[in-house]
Protein backbone atom coordinates (compact mmCIF):
# COMPACT_ATOMS: atom_id res chain seq x y z
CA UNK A 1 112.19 138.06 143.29
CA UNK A 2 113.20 134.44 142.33
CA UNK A 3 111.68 131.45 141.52
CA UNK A 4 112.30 130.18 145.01
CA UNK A 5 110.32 132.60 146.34
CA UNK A 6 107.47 132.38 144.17
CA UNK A 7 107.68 128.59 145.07
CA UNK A 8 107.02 129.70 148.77
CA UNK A 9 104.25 131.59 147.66
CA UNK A 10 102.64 128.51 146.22
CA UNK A 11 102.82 126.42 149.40
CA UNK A 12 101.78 129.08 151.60
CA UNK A 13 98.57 129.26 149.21
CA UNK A 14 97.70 125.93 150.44
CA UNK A 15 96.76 126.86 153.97
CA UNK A 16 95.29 130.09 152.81
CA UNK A 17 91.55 129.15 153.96
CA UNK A 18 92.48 127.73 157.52
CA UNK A 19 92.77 131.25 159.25
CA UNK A 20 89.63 132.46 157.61
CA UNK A 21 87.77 134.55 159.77
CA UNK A 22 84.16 136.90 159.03
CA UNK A 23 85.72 140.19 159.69
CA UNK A 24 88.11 140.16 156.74
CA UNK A 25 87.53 136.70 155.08
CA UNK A 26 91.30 135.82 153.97
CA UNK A 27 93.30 138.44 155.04
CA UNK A 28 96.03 136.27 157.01
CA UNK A 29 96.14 133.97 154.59
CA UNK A 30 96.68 136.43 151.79
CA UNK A 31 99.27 138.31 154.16
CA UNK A 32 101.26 135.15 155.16
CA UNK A 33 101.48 134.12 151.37
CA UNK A 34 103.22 137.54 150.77
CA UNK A 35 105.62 137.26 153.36
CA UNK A 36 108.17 135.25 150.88
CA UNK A 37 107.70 138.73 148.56
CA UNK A 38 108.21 140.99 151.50
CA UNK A 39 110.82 139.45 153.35
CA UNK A 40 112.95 139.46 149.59
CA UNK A 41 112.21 143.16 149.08
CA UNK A 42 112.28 144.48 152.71
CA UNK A 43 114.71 142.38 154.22
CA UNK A 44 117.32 146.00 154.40
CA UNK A 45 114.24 147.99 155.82
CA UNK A 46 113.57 149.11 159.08
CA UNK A 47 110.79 148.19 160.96
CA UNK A 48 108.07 150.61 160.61
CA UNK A 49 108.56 150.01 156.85
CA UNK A 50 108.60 146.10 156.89
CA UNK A 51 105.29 146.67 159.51
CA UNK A 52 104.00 149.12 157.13
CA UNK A 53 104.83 146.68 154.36
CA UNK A 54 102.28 143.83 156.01
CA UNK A 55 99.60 146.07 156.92
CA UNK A 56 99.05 146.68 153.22
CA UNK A 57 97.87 142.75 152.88
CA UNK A 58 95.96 142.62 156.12
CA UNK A 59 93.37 144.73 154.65
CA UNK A 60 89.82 142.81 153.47
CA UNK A 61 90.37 140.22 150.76
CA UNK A 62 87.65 137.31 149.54
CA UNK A 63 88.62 135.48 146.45
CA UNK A 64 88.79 131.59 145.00
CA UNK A 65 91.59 130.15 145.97
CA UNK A 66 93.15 129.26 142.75
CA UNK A 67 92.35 132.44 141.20
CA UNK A 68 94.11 134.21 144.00
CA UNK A 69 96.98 132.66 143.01
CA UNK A 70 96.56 134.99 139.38
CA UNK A 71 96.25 137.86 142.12
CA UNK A 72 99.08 136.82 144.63
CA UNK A 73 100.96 136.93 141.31
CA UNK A 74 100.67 139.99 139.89
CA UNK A 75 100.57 141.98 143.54
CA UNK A 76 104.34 140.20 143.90
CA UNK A 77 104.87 142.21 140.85
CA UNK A 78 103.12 145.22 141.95
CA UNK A 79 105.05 145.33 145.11
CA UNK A 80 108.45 144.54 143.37
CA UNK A 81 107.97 147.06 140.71
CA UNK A 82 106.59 150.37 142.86
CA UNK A 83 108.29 152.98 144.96
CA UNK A 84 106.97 153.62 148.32
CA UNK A 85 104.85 156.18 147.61
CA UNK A 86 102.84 154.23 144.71
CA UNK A 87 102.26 151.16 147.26
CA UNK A 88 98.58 152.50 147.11
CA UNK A 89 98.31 151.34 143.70
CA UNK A 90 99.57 147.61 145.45
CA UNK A 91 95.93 147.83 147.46
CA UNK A 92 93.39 149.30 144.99
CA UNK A 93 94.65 146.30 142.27
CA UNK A 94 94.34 143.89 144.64
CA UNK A 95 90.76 144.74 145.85
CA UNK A 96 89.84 145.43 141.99
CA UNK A 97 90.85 141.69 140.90
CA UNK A 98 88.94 140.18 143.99
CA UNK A 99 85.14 140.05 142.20
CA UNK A 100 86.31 139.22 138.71
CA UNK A 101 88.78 137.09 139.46
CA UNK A 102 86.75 134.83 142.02
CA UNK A 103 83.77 134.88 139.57
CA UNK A 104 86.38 133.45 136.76
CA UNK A 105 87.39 131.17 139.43
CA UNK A 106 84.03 129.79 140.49
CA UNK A 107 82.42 129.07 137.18
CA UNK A 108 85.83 127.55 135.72
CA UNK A 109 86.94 125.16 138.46
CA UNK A 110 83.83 125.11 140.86
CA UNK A 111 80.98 124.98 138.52
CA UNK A 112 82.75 123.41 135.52
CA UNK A 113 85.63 121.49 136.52
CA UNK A 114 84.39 119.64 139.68
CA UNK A 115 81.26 119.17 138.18
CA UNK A 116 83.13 116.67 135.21
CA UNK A 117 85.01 115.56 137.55
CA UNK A 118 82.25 114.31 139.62
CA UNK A 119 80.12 112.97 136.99
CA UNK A 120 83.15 110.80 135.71
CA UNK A 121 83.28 109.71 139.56
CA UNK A 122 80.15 109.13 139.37
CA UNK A 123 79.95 106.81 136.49
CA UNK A 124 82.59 104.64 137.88
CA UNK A 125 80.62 104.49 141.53
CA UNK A 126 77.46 103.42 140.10
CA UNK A 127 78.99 100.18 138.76
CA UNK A 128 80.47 99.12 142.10
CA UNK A 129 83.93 100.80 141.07
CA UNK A 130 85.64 101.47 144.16
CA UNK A 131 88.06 103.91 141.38
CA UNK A 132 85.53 106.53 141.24
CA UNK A 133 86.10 108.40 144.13
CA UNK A 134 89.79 107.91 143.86
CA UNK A 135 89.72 108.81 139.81
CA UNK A 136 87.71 112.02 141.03
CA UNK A 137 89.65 113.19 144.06
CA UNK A 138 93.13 112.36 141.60
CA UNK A 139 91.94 114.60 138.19
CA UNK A 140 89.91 117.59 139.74
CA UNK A 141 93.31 118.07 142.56
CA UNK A 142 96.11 117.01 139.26
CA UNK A 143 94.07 120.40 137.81
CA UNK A 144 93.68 122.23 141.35
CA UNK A 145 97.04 122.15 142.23
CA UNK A 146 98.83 122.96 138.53
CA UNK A 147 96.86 125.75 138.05
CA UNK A 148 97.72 127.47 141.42
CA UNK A 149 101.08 127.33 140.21
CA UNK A 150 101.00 127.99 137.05
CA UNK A 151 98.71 131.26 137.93
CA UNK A 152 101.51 132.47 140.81
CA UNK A 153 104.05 132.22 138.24
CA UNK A 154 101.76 133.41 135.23
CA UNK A 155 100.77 136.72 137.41
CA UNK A 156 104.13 137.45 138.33
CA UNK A 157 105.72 137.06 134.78
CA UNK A 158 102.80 139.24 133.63
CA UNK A 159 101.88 141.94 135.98
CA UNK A 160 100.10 144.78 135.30
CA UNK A 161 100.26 143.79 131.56
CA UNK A 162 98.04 140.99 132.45
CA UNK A 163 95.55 143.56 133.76
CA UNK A 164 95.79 146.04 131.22
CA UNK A 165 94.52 142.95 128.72
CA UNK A 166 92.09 142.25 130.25
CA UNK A 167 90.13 145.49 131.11
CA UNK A 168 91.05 146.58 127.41
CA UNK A 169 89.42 142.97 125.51
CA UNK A 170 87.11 142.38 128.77
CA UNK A 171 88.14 138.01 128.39
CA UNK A 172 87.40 137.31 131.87
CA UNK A 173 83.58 138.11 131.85
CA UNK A 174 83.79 136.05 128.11
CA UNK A 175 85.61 133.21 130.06
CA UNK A 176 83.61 133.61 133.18
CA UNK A 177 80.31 133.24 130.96
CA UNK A 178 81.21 130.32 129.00
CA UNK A 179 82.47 128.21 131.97
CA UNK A 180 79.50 128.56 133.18
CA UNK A 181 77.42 127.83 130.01
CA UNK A 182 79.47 124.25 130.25
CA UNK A 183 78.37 123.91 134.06
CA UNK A 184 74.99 124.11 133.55
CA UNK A 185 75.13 121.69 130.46
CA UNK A 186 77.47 119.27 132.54
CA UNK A 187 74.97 119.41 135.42
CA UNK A 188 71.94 118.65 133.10
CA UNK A 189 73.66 115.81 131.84
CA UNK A 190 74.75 114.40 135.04
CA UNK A 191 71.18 114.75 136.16
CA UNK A 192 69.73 112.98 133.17
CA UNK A 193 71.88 110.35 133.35
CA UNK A 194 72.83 109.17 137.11
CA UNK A 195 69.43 110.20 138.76
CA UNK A 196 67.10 108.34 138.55
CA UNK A 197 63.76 108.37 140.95
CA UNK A 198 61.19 105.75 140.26
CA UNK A 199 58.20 104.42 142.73
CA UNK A 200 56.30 101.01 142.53
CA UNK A 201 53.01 102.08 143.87
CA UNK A 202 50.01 101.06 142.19
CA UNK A 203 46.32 102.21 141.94
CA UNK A 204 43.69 99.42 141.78
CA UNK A 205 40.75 100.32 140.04
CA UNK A 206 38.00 97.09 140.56
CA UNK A 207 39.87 93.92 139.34
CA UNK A 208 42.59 96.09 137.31
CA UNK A 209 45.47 97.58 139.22
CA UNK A 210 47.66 100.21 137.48
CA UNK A 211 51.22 101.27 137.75
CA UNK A 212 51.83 104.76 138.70
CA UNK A 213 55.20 104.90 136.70
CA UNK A 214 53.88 103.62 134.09
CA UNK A 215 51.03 106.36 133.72
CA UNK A 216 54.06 109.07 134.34
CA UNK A 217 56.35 107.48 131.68
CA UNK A 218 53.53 107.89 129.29
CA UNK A 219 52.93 111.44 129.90
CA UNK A 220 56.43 112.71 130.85
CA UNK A 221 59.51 110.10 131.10
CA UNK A 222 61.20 110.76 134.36
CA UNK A 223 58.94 113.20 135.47
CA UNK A 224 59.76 112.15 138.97
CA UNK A 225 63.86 112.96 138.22
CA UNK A 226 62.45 116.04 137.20
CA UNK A 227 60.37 116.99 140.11
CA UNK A 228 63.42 116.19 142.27
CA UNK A 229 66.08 118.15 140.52
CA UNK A 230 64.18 121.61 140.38
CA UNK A 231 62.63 121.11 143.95
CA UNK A 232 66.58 120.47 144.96
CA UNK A 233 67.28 123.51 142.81
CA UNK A 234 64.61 125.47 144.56
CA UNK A 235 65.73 124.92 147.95
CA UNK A 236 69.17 125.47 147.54
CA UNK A 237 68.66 128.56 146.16
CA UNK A 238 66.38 129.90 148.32
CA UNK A 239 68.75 129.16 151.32
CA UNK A 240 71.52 130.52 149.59
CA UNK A 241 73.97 127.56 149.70
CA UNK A 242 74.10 127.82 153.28
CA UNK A 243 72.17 124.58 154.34
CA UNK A 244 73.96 122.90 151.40
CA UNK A 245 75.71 119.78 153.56
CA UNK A 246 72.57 119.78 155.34
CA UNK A 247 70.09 119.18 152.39
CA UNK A 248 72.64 116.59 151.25
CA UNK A 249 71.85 114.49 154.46
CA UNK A 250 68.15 114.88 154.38
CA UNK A 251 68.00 113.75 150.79
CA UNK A 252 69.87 110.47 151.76
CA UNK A 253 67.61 110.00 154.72
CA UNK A 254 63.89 110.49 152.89
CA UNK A 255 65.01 108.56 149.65
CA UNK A 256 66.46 105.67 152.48
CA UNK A 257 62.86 106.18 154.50
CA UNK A 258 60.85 106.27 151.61
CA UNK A 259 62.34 103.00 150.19
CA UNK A 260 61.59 101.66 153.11
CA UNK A 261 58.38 101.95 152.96
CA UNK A 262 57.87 100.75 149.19
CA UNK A 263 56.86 104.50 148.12
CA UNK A 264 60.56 105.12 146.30
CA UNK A 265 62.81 103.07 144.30
């Protein structure tokens, strides 16, 4: 294997998610990234080997993109290193490094990552900056796109030592669970300082009127923030992410409909 060919790796990885389908998730994609690895080791074969040699990576496979790279990494290795009759080992690492490995990538670059990436956005958007967007799109994809190949090359130059660290000092669940201690505190952050749900109404009682925000700053400042963020929380949870986009939407119409109306500000 040569660097060249771990370079093809990397811009295969890019298109990984366009063939996904719901029988075997990322199959294709994971197959056509190996196809730089297999064409290097097999090009000599014959073709029930080299057909042989592609089945092995058309087989289920459901990971985070940029911690497949890690994966696509060390199989290249795997593959390289192992005789014909070992390529079972090739599979069973594979699927092993799938649920760790896209748990690691979730809470590092998903949860974590994206999340101070869009609060710095954020910041910048809520003053009229047209750079927030841009400044958000540029640092989380500067990280996104280093890190794929740094892991291809990483898992590669590694291999199964890589592995053999990990299951023996267990730093991927330690990893995993701090990432996602930071998420949570970057969320709660971003919600304490960005949203911000207020209403004007007022209650008149005889010749004195009083202001409803007022009487719920007293008791609980931004208790309506509050009330928004967990009944967010709640729905997204209980639909499981899938109505995500969705929920988005309807947020942006009722807070647009209910300022409107003089209920919301």
């Amino acid at each position: 294997m040569t660097k060249k060919d771990l370079n093809r790796i990397f811009w295969n990885l890019q298109t990984m998610s366009f063939s996904y389908n719901y029988e075997k998730m990322q199959m294709i994609g994971f197959a056509h990234c190996m196809t730089p690895v297999l064409d290097r080791l097999y090009h000599d074969a014959d073709k029930e080997t080299r057909v042989q040699a592609m089945n092995r990576h058309l087989e289920f496979f459901n990971c985070q993109i940029n911690a497949s790279a890690l994966i696509l990494g060390v199989t290249a290795a795997m593959e390289e290193k192992t005789k014909e009759d070992e390529k079972e080992a090739v599979v069973s690492i594979k699927a092993g490094l799938m649920g760790p490995f896209a748990g690691l990538g979730d809470s590092l670059l998903k949860f974590t990552w994206m999340s101070i990436c869009g609060s710095i956005g954020a910041a910048f958007a809520l003053q009229g900056n047209i750079i927030g967007p841009i400044l958000m799109f540029l640092i989380y994809n500067i990280v996104n796109i280093l890190t794929k190949y740094f892991f291809i090359h990483y898992g590669y130059n590694k291999g199964v030592d890589l592995i053999e660290q990990s299951k023996n000092s267990n730093i991927i669940q330690r990893i995993s669970n701090l990432a996602n201690v930071v998420g949570v505190m970057v969320l709660g952050s971003l919600i304490a300082t960005t949203v911000k749900v207020s209403t004007p109404l007022t209650i008149n009682v005889g010749e004195q009127s009083v202001k409803i925000q007022e009487m719920f700053d007293k008791v609980m400042p931004n208790f309506l923030t509050l009330m928004f963020a967990l009944a967010t929380f709640f729905l997204v949870k209980k639909f499981q992410v899938k109505y995500t986009v969705t929920l988005i939407l309807s947020v942006i119409a009722i807070g647009v409909i209910l300022s409107v109306f003089g209920i919301l500000k």
